[in-house]
Protein backbone atom coordinates (compact mmCIF):
# COMPACT_ATOMS: atom_id res chain seq x y z
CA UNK A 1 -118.53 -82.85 153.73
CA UNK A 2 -116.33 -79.79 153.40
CA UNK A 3 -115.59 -78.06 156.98
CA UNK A 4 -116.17 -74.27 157.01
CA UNK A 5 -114.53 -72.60 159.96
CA UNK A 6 -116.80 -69.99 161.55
CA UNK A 7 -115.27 -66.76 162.90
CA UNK A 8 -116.18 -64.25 165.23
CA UNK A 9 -115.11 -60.60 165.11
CA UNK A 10 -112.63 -61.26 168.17
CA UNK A 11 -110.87 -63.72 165.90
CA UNK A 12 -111.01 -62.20 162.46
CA UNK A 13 -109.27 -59.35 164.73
CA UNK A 14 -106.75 -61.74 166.07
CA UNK A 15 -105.96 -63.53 162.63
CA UNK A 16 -106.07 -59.43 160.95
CA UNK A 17 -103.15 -58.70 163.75
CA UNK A 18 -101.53 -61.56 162.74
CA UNK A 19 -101.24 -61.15 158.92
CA UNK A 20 -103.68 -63.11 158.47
CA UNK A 21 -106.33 -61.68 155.42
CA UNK A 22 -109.75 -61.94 156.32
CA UNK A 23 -111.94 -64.39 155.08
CA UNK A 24 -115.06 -64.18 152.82
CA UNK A 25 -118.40 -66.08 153.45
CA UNK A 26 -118.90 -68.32 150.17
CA UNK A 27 -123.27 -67.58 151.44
CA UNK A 28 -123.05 -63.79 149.97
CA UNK A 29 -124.19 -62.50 146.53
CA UNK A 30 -122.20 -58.84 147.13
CA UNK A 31 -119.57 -57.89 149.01
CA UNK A 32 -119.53 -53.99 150.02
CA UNK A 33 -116.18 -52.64 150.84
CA UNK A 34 -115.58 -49.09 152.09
CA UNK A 35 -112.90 -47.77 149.63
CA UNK A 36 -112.59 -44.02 151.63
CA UNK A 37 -114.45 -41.37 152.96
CA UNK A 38 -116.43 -41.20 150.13
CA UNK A 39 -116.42 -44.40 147.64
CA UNK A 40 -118.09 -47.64 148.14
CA UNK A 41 -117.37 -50.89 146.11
CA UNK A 42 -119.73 -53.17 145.29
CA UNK A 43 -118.64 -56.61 143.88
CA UNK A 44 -120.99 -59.25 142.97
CA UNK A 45 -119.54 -62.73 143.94
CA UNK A 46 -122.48 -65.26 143.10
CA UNK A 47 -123.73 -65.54 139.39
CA UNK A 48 -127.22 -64.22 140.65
CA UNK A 49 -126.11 -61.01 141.37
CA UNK A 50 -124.01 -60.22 138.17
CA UNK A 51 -126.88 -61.53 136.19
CA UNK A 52 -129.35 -59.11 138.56
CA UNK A 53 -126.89 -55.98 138.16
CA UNK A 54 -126.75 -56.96 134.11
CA UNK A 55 -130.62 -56.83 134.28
CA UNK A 56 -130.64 -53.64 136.60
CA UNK A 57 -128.07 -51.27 134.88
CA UNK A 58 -129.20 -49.64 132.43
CA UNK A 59 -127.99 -50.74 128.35
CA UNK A 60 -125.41 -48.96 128.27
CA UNK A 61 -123.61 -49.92 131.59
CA UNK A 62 -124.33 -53.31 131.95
CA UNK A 63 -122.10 -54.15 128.45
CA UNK A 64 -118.94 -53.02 130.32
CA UNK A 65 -120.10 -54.29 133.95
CA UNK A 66 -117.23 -56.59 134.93
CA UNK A 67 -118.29 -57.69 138.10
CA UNK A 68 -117.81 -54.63 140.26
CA UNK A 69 -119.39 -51.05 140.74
CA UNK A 70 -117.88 -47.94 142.47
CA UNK A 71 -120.50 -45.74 143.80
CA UNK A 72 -121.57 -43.41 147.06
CA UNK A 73 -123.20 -44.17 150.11
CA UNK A 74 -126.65 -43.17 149.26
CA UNK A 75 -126.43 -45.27 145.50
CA UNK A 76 -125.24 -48.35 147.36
CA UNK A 77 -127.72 -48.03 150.19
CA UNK A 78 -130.48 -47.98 146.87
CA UNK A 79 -129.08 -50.44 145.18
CA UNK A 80 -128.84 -53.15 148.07
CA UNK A 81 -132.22 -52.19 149.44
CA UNK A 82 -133.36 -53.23 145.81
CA UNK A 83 -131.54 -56.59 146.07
CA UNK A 84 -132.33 -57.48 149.25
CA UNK A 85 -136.00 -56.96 148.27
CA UNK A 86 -135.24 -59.51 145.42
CA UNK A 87 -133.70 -62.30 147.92
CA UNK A 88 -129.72 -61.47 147.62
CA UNK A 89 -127.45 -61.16 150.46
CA UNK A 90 -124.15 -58.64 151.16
CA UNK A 91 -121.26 -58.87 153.13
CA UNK A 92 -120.29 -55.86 154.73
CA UNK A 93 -116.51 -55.60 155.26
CA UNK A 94 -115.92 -52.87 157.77
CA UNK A 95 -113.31 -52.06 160.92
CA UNK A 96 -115.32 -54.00 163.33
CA UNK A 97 -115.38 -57.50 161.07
CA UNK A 98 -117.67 -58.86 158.64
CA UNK A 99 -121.20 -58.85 158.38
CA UNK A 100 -123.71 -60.70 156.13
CA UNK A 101 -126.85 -59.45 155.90
């Protein structure tokens, strides 16, 4: 049985001071990562959520999805919303840490 350390935000900030790059929770289907002031990336990580964004995105867009969407606040906030209603989960790479949700 694999060991998967657990980290706290007081730690990931520890390991970010010391080079270290944070680490990714292998129990997401997204990852949302604040690009600037304005732009919001949303990868999907797991199978089930590039299959869901194939089925979601219109014709057009899902032929040239490749795994990841830039978008605004409000379209990522509708988007997630919409996948979390369907079961998926998102890590949410901020500042402060990491948060799955």
């Amino acid at each position: 049985m694999p060991h998967n350390p657990v980290t706290n935000r007081n730690e990931e900030a520890l390991l970010a001071a010391a080079g270290y790059a944070p680490m990714h929770s292998d129990h997401c289907d997204f990852r949302l990562t604040r690009l600037d002031e304005v732009r919001w990336q949303i990868n999907a990580v797991s199978p089930r959520a590039e299959a869901w964004m194939r089925e979601t995105l219109l014709s057009p867009l899902a032929q040239c999805f490749t795994g990841d969407i830039v978008v605004d606040v409000m379209s990522a906030d509708r988007l997630l919303k919409e996948a979390h209603a369907r079961g998926l989960r998102t890590e949410f790479i901020c500042r402060s840490g990491i948060d799955i949700f």
